[in-house]
N, C-alpha and C. Protein backbone atom coordinates (compact mmCIF):
# COMPACT_ATOMS: atom_id res chain seq x y z
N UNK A 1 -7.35 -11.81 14.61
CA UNK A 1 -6.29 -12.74 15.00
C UNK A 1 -6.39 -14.01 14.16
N UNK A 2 -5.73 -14.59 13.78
CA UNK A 2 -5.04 -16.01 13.11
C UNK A 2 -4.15 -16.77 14.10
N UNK A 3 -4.88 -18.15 13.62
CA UNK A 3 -3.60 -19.10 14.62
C UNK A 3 -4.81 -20.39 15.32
N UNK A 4 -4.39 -21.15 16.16
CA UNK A 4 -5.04 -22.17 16.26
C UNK A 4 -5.76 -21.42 17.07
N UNK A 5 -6.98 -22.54 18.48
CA UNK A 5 -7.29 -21.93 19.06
C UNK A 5 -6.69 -21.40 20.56
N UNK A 6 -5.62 -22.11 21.07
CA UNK A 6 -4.58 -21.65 22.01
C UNK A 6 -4.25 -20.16 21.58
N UNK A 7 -3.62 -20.35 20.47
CA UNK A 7 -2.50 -18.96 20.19
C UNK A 7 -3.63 -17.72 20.15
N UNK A 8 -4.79 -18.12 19.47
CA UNK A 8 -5.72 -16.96 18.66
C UNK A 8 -6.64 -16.68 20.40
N UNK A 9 -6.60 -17.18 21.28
CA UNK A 9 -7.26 -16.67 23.07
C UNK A 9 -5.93 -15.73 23.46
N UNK A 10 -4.85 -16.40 23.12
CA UNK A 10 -3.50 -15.94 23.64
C UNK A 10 -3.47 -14.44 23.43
N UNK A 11 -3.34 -14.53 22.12
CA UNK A 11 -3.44 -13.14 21.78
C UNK A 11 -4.38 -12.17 21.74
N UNK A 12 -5.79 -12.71 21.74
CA UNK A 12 -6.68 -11.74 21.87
C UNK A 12 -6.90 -11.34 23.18
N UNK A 13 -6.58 -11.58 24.48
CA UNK A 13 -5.85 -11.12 25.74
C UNK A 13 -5.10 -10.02 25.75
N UNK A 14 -3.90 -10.47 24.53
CA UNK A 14 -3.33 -9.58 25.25
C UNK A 14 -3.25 -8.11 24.38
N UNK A 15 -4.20 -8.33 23.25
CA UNK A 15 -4.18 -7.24 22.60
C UNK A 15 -5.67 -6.71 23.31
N UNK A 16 -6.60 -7.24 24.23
CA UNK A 16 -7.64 -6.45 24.69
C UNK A 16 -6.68 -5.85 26.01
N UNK A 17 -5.67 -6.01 26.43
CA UNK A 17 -5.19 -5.70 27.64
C UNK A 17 -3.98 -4.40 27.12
N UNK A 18 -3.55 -4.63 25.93
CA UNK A 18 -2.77 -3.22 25.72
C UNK A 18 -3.76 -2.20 25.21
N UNK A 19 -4.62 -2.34 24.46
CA UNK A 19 -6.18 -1.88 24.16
C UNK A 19 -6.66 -0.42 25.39
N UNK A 20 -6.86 -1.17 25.83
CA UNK A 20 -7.75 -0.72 27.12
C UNK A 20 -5.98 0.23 28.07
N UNK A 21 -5.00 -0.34 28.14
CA UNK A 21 -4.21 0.62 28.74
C UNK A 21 -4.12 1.58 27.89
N UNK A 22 -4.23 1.50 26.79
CA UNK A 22 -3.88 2.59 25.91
C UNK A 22 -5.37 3.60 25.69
N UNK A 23 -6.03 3.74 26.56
CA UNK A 23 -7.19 4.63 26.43
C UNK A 23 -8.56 3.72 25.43
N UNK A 24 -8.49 2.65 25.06
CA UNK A 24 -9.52 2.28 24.26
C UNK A 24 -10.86 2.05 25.75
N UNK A 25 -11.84 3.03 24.68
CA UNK A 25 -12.94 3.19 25.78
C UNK A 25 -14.23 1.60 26.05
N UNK A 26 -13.61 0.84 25.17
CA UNK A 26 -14.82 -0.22 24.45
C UNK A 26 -14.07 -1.20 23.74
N UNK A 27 -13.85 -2.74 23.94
CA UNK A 27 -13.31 -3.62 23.63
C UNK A 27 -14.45 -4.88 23.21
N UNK A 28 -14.82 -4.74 21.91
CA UNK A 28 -15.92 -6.14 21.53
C UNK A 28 -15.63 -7.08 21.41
N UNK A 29 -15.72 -8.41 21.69
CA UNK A 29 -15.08 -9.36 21.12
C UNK A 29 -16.45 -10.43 20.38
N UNK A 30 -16.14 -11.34 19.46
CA UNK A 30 -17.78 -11.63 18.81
C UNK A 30 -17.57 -12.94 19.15
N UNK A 31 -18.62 -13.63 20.39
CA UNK A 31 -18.91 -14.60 20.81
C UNK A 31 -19.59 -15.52 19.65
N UNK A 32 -20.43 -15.13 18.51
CA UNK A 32 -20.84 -15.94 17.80
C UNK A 32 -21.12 -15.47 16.49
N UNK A 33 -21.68 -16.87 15.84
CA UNK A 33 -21.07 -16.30 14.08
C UNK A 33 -21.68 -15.24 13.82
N UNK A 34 -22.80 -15.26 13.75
CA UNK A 34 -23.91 -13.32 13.73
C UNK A 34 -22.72 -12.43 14.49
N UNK A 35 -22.62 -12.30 15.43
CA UNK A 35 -21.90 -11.26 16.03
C UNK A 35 -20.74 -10.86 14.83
N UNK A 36 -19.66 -12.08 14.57
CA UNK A 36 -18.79 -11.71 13.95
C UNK A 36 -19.26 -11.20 12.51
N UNK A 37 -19.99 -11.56 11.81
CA UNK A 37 -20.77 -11.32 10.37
C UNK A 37 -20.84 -9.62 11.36
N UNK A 38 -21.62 -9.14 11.49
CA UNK A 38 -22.29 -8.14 12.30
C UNK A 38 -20.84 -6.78 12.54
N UNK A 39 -19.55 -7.50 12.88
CA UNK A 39 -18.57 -6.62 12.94
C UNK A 39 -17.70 -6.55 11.59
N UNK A 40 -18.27 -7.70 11.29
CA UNK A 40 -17.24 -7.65 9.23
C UNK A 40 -18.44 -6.92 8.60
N UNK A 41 -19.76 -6.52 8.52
CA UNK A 41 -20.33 -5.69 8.30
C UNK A 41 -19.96 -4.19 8.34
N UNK A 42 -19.75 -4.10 9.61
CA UNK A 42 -19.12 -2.62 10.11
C UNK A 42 -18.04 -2.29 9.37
N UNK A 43 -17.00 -3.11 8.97
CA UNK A 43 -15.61 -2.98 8.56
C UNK A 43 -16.24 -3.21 7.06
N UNK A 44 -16.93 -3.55 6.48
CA UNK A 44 -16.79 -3.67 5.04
C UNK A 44 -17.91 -2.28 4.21
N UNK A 45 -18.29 -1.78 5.25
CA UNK A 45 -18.96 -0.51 5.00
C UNK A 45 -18.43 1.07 5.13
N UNK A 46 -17.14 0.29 5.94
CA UNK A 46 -16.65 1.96 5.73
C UNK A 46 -16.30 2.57 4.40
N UNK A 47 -16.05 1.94 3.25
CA UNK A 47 -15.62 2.50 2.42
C UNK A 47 -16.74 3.63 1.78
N UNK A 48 -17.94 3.02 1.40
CA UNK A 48 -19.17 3.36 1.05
C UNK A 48 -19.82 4.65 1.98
N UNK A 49 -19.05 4.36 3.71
CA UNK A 49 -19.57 5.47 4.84
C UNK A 49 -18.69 6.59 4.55
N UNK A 50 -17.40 6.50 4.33
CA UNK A 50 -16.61 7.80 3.60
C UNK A 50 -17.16 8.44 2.80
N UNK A 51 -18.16 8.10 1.91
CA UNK A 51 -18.59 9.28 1.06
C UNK A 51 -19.41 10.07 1.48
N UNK A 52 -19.52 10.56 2.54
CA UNK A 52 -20.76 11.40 3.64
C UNK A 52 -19.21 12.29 4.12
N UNK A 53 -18.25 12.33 4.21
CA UNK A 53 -16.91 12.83 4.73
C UNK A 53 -16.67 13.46 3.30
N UNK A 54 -16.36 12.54 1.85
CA UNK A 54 -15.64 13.30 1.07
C UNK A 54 -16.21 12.89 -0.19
N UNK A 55 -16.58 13.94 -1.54
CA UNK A 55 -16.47 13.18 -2.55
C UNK A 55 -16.18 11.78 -3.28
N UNK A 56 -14.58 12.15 -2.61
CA UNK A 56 -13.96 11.24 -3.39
C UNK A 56 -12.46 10.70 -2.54
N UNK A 57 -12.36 9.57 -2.71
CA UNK A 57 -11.09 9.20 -2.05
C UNK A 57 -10.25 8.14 -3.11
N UNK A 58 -9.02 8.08 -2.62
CA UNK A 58 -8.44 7.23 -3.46
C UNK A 58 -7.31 6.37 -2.37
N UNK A 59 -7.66 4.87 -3.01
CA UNK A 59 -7.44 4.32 -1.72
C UNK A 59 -5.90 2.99 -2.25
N UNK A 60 -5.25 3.25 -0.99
CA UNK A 60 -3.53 2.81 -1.54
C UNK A 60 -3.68 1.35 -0.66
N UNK A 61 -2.88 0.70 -0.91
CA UNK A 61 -2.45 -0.77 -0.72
C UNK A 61 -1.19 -1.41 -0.13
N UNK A 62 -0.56 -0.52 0.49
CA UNK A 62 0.56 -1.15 0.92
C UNK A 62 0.79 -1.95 2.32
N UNK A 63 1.58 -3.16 2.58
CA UNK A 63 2.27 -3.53 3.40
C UNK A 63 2.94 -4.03 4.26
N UNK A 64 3.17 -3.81 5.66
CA UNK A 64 4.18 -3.52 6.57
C UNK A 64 4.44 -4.58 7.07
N UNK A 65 5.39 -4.74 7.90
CA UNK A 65 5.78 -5.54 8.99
C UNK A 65 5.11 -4.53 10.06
N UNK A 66 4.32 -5.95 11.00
CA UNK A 66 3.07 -5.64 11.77
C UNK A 66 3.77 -4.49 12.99
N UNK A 67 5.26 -5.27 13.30
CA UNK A 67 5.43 -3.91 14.63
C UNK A 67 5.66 -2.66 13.96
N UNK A 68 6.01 -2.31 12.81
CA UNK A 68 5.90 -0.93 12.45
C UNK A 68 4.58 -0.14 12.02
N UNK A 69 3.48 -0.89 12.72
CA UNK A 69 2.10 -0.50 12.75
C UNK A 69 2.26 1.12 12.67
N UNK A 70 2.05 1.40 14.14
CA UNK A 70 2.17 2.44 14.97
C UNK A 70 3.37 3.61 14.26
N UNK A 71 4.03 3.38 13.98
CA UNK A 71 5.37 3.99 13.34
C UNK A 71 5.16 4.28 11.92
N UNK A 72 4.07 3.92 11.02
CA UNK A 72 3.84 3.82 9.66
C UNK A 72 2.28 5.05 9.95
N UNK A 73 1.46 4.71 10.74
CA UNK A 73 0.30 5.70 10.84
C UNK A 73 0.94 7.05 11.61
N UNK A 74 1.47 7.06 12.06
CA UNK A 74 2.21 8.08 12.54
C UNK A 74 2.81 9.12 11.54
N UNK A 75 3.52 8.39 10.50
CA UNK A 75 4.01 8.60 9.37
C UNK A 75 2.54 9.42 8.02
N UNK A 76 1.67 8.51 8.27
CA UNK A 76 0.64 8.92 7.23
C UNK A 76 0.25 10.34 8.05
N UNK A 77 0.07 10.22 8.82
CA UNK A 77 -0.92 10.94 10.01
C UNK A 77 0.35 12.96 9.43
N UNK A 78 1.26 12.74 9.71
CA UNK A 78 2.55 13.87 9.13
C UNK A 78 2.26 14.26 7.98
N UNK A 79 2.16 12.92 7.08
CA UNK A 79 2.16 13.50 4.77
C UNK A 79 0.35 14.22 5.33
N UNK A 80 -0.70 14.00 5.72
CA UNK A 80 -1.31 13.98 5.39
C UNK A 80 -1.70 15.58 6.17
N UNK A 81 -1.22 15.65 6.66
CA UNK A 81 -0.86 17.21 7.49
C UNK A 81 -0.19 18.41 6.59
N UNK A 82 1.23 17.34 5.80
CA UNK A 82 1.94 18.29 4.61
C UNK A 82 0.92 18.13 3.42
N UNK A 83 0.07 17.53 3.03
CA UNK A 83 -0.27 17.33 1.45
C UNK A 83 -1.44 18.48 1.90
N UNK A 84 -2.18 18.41 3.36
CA UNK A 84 -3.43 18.89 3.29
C UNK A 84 -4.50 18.22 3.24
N UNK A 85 -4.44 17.17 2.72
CA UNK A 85 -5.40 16.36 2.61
C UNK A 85 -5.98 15.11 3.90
N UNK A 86 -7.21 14.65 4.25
CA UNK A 86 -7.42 13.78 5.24
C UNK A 86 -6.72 12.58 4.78
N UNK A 87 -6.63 11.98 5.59
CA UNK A 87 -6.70 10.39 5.36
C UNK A 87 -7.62 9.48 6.26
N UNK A 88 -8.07 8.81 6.06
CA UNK A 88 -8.87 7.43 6.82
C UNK A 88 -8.13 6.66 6.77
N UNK A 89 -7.46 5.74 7.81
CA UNK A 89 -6.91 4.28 7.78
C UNK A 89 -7.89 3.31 8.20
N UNK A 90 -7.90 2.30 7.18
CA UNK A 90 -8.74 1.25 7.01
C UNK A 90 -7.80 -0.12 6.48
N UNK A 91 -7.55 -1.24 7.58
CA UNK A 91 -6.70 -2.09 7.32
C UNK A 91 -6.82 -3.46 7.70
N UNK A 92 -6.49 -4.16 7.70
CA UNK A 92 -6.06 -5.57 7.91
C UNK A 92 -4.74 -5.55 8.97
N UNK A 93 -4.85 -5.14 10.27
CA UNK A 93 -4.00 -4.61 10.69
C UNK A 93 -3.20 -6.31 11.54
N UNK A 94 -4.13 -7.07 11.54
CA UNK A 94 -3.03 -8.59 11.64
C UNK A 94 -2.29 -9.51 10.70
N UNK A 95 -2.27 -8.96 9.12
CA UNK A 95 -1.40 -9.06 8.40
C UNK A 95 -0.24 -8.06 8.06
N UNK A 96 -0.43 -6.54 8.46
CA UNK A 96 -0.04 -5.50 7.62
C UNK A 96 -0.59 -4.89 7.37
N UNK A 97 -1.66 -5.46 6.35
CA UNK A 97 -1.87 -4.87 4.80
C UNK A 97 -3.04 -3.83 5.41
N UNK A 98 -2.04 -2.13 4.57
CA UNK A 98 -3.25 -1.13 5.05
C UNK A 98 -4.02 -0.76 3.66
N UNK A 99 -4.98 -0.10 3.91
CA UNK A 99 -5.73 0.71 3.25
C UNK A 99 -5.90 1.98 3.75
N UNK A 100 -4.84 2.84 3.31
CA UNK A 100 -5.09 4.64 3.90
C UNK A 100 -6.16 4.87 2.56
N UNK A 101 -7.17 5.86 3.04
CA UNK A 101 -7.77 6.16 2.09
C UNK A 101 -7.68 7.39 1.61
N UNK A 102 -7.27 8.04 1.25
CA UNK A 102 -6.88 9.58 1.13
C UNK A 102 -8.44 10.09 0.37
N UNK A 103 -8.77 11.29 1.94
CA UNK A 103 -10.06 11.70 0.99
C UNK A 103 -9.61 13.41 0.01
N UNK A 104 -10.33 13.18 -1.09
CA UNK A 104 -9.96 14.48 -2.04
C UNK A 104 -11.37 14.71 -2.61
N UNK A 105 -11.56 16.18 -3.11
CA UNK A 105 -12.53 16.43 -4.14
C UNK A 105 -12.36 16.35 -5.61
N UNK A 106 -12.45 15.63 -6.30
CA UNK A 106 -11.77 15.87 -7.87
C UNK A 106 -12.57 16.97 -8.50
N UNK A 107 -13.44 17.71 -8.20
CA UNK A 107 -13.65 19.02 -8.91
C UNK A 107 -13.06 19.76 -8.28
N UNK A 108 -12.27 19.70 -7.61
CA UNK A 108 -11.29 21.18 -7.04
C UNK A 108 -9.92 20.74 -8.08
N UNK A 109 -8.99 21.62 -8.80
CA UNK A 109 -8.33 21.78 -9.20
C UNK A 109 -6.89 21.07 -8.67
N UNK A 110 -6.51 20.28 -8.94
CA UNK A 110 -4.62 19.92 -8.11
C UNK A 110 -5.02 18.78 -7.25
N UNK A 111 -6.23 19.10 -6.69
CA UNK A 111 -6.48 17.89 -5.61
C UNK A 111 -6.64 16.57 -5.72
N UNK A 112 -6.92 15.70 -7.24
CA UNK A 112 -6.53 14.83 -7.36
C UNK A 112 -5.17 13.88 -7.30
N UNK A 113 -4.17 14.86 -8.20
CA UNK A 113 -2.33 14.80 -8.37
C UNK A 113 -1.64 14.90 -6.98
N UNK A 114 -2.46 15.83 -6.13
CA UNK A 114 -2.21 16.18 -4.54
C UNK A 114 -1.94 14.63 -4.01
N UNK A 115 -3.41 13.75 -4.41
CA UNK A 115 -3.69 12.78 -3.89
C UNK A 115 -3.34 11.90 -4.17
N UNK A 116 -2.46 11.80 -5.45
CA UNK A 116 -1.75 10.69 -6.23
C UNK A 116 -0.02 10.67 -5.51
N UNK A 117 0.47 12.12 -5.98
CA UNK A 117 1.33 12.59 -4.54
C UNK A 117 1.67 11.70 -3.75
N UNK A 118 0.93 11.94 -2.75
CA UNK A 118 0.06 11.63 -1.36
C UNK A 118 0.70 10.22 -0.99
N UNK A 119 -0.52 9.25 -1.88
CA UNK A 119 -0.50 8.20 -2.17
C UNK A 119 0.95 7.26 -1.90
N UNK A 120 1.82 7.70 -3.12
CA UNK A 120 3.27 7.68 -3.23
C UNK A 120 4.04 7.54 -2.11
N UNK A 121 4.06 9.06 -1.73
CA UNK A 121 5.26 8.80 -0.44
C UNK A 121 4.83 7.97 0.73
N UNK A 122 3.23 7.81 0.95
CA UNK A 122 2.63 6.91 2.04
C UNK A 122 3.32 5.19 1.37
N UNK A 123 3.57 4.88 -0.03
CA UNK A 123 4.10 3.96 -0.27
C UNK A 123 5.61 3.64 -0.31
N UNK A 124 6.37 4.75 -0.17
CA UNK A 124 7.65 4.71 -0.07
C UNK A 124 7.85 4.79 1.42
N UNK A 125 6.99 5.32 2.47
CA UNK A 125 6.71 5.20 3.48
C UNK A 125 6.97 3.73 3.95
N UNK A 126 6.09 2.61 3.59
CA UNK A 126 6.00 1.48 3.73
C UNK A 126 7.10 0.52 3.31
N UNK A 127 8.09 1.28 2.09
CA UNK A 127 9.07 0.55 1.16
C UNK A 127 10.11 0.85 2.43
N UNK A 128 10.17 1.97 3.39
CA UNK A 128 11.52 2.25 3.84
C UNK A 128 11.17 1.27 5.63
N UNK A 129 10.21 0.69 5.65
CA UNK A 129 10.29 0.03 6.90
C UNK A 129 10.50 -1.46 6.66
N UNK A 130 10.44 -2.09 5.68
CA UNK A 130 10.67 -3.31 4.83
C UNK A 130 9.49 -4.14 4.76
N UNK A 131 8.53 -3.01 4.28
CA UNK A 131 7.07 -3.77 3.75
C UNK A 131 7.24 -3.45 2.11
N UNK A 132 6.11 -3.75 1.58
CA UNK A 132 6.03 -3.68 -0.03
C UNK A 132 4.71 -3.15 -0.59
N UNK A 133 4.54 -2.27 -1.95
CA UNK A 133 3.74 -1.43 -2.24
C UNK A 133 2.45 -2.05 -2.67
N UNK A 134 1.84 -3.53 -2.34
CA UNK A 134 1.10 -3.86 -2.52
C UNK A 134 0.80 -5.35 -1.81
N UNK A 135 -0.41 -5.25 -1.15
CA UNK A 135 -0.54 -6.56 -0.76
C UNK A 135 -1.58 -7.16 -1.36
N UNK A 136 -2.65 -6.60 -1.69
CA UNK A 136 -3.58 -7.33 -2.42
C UNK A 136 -4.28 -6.65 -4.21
N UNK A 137 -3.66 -5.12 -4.35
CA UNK A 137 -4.66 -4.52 -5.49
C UNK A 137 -3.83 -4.89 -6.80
N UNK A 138 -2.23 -5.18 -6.43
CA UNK A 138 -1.37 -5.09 -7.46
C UNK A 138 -1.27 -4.25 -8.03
N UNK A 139 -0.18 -3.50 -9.04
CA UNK A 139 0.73 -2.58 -9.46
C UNK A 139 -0.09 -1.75 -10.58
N UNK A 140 -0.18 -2.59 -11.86
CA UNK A 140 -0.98 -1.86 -12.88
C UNK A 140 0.27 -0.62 -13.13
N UNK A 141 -0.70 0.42 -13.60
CA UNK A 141 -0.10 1.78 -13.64
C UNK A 141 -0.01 2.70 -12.71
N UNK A 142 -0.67 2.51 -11.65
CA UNK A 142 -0.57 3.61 -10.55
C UNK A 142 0.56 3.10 -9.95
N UNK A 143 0.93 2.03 -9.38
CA UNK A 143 2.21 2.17 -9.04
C UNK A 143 3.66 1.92 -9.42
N UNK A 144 3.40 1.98 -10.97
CA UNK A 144 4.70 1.30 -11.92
C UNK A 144 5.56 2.49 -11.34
N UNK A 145 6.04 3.52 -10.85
CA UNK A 145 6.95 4.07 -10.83
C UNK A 145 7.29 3.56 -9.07
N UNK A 146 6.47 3.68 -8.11
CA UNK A 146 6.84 2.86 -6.88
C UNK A 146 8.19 1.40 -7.18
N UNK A 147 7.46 0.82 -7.93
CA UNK A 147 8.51 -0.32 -8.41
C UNK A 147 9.67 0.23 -8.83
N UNK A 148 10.31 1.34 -9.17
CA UNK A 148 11.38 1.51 -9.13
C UNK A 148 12.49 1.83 -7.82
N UNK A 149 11.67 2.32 -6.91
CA UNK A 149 12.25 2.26 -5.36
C UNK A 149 11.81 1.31 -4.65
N UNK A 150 11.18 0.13 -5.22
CA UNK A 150 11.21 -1.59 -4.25
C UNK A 150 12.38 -1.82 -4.59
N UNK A 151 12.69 -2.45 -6.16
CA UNK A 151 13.43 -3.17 -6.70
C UNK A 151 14.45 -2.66 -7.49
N UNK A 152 15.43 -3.46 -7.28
CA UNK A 152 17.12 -2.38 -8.01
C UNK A 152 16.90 -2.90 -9.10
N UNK A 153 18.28 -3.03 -9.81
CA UNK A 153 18.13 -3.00 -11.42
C UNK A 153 18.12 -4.53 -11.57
N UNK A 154 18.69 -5.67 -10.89
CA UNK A 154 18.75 -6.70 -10.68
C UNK A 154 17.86 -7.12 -11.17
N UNK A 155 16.35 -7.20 -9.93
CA UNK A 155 15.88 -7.52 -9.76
C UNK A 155 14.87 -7.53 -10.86
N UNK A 156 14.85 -5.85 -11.63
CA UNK A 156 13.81 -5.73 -12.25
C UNK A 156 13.98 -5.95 -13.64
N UNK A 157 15.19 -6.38 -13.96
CA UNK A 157 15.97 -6.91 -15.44
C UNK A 157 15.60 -8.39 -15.36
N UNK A 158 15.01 -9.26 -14.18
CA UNK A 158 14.82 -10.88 -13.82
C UNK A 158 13.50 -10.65 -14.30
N UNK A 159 12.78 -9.73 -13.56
CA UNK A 159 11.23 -9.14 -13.91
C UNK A 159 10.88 -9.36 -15.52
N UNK A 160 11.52 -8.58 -16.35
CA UNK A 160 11.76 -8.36 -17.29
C UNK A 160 11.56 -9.87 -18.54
N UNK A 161 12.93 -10.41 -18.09
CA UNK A 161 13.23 -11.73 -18.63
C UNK A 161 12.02 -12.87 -18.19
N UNK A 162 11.44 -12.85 -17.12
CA UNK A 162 10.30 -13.66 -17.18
C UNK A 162 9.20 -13.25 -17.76
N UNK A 163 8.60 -11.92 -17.94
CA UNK A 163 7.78 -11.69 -18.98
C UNK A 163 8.19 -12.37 -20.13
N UNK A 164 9.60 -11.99 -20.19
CA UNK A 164 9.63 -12.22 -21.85
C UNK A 164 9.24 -13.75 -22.37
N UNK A 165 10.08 -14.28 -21.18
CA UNK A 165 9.45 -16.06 -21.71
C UNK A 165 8.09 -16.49 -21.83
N UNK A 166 7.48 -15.84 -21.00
CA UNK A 166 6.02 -15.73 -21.02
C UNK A 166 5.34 -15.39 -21.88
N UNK A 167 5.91 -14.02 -22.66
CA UNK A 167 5.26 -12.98 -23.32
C UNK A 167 6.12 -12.49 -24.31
N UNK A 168 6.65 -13.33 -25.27
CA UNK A 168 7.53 -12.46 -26.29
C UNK A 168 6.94 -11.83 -26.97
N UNK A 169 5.81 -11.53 -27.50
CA UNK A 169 5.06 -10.51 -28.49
C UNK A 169 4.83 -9.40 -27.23
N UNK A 170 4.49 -9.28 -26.17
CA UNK A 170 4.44 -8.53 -25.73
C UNK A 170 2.83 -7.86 -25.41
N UNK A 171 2.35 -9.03 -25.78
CA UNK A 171 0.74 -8.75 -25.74
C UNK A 171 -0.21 -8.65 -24.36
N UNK A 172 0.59 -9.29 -23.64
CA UNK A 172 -0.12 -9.21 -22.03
C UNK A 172 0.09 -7.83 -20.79
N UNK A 173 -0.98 -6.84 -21.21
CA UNK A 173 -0.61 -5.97 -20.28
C UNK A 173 0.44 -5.36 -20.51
N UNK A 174 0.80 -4.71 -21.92
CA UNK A 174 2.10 -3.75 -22.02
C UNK A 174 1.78 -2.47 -21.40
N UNK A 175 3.27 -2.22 -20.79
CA UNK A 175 3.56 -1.41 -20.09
C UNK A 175 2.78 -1.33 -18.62
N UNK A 176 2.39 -2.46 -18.46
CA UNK A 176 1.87 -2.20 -17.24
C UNK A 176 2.76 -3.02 -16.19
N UNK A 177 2.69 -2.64 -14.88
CA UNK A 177 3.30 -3.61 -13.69
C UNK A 177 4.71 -3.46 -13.75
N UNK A 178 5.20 -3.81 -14.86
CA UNK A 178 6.88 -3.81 -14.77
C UNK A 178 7.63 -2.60 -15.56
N UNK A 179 8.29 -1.64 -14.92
CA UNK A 179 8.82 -0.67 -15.13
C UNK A 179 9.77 -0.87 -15.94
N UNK A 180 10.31 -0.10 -16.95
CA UNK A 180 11.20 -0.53 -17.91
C UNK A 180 12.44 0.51 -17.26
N UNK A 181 13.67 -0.13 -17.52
CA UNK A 181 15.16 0.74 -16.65
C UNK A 181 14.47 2.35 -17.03
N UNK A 182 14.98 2.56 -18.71
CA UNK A 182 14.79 4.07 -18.97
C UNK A 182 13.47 4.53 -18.11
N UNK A 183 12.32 3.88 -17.76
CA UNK A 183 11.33 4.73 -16.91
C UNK A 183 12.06 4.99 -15.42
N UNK A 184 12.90 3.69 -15.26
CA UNK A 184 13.37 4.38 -13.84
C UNK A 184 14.14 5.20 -13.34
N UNK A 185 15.30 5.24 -14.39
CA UNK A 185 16.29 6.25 -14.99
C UNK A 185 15.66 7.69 -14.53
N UNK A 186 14.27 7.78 -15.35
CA UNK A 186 14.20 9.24 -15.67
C UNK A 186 13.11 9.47 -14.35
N UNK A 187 12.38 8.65 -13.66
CA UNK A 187 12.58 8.85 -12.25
C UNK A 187 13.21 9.27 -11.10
N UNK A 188 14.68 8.71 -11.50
CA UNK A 188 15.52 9.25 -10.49
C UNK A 188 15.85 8.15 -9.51
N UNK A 189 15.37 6.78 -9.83
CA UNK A 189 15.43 6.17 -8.77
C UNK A 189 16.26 4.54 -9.36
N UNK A 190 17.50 5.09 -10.63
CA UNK A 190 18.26 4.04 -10.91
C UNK A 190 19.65 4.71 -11.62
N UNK A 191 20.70 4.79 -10.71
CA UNK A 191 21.81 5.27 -11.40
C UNK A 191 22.28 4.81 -12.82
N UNK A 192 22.36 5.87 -13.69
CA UNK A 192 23.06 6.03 -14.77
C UNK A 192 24.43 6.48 -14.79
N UNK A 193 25.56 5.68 -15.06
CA UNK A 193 26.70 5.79 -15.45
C UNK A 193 27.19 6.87 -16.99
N UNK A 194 27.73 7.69 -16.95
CA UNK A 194 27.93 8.27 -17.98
C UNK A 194 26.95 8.41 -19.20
N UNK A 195 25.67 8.25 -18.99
CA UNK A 195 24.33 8.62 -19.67
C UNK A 195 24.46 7.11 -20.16
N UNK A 196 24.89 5.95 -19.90
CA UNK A 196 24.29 4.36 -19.96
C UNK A 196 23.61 3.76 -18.83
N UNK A 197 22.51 2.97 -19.33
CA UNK A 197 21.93 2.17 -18.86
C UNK A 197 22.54 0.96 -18.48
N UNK A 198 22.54 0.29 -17.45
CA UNK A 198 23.35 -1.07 -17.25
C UNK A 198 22.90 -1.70 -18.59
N UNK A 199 23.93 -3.03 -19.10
CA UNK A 199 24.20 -4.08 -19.69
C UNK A 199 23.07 -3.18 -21.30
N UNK A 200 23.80 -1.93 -21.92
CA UNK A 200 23.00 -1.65 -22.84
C UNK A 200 22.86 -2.87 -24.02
N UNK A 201 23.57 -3.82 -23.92
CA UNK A 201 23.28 -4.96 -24.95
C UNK A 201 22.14 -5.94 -25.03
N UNK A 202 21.19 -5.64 -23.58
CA UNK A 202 19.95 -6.39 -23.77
C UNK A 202 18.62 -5.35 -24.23
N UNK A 203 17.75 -5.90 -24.45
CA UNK A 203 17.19 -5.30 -25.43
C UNK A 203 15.85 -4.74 -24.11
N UNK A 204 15.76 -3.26 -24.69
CA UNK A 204 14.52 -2.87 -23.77
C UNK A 204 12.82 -3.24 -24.12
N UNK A 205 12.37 -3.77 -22.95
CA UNK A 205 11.06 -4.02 -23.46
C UNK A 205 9.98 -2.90 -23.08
């Protein structure tokens, strides 16, 4: 919880009180600074405790608006049933921001791409409740094609033009983060008019 100390009692009430109706067998709360160190311990070790579960996992970044909590794991909980693959949710669940961890073996054949897959629609997942595909790892290359179903052509032609002022040689991180139209084009996720690209008179970067 966040917030002063009124709001942050307020709410931790009443989230130990929907908690506990909802079957939670055990409600901790950390009376002092050890205690709390002691439970950010617990939470900053799961990643490292997954590898006793799986090889290998690969772990996504998106999100949400907080009431579509419940409605978004629900959602993972389905892909992860169709892909085959587990998932672990591991999150920041009073901002949003999740961490599904999708566990895979990368010496099994497909099961990486499975998990890249995976990954994806759990982020378009998040794009269709009006959260966004990253809250803290940023875009890079794994999710330059996601950015074509955040942002329309608008948006990502503004994208574009501020690199450029920034970056006219083009030396910072090419091709990374910002999707160029023709990549989104051939995605599928930016209409083409009669085989043109909007405003073909600006120049593609």
């Amino acid at each position: 919880m966040d917030g002063n100390s009124a709001q942050v009692s307020a709410d931790l009430a009443k989230a130990r009180n929907i908690l506990l109706a909802q079957g939670a067998t055990e409600v901790q709360l950390a009376e002092t600074e050890t205690e709390r160190k002691k439970f950010w311990a617990g939470r900053k070790s799961t990643f490292t405790a997954l590898g006793r579960l799986s090889p290998d996992y690969y772990c996504m970044d998106g999100t949400i608006p907080r009431k579509h909590l419940a409605e978004v794991l629900g959602g993972i909980s389905q892909l992860s049933a169709q892909f085959g693959l587990p998932v672990a949710n591991v999150f920041h669940a009073g901002d949003g921001n999740l961490h599904p961890l999708i566990l895979y073996d990368a010496s099994k054949d497909g099961d990486l791409q499975r998990a890249e897959s995976l990954g994806h629609e759990i982020l378009q997942l998040c794009i269709a409740v009006g959260g966004t595909i990253t809250g803290e790892h940023g875009v890079g290359m794994e999710k330059i094609n996601a950015m074509c179903i955040q942002f329309g052509t608008a948006e990502l032609q503004q994208f574009h033009a501020l690199k450029a002022a920034f970056d006219p040689r083009g030396l910072l991180n090419p091709g990374k983060a910002i999707p160029s139209l023709p990549r989104c084009a051939e995605f599928g996720a930016l209409h083409v008019h009669h085989g043109q690209l909007p405003h073909p008179e600006l120049e593609r970067f």
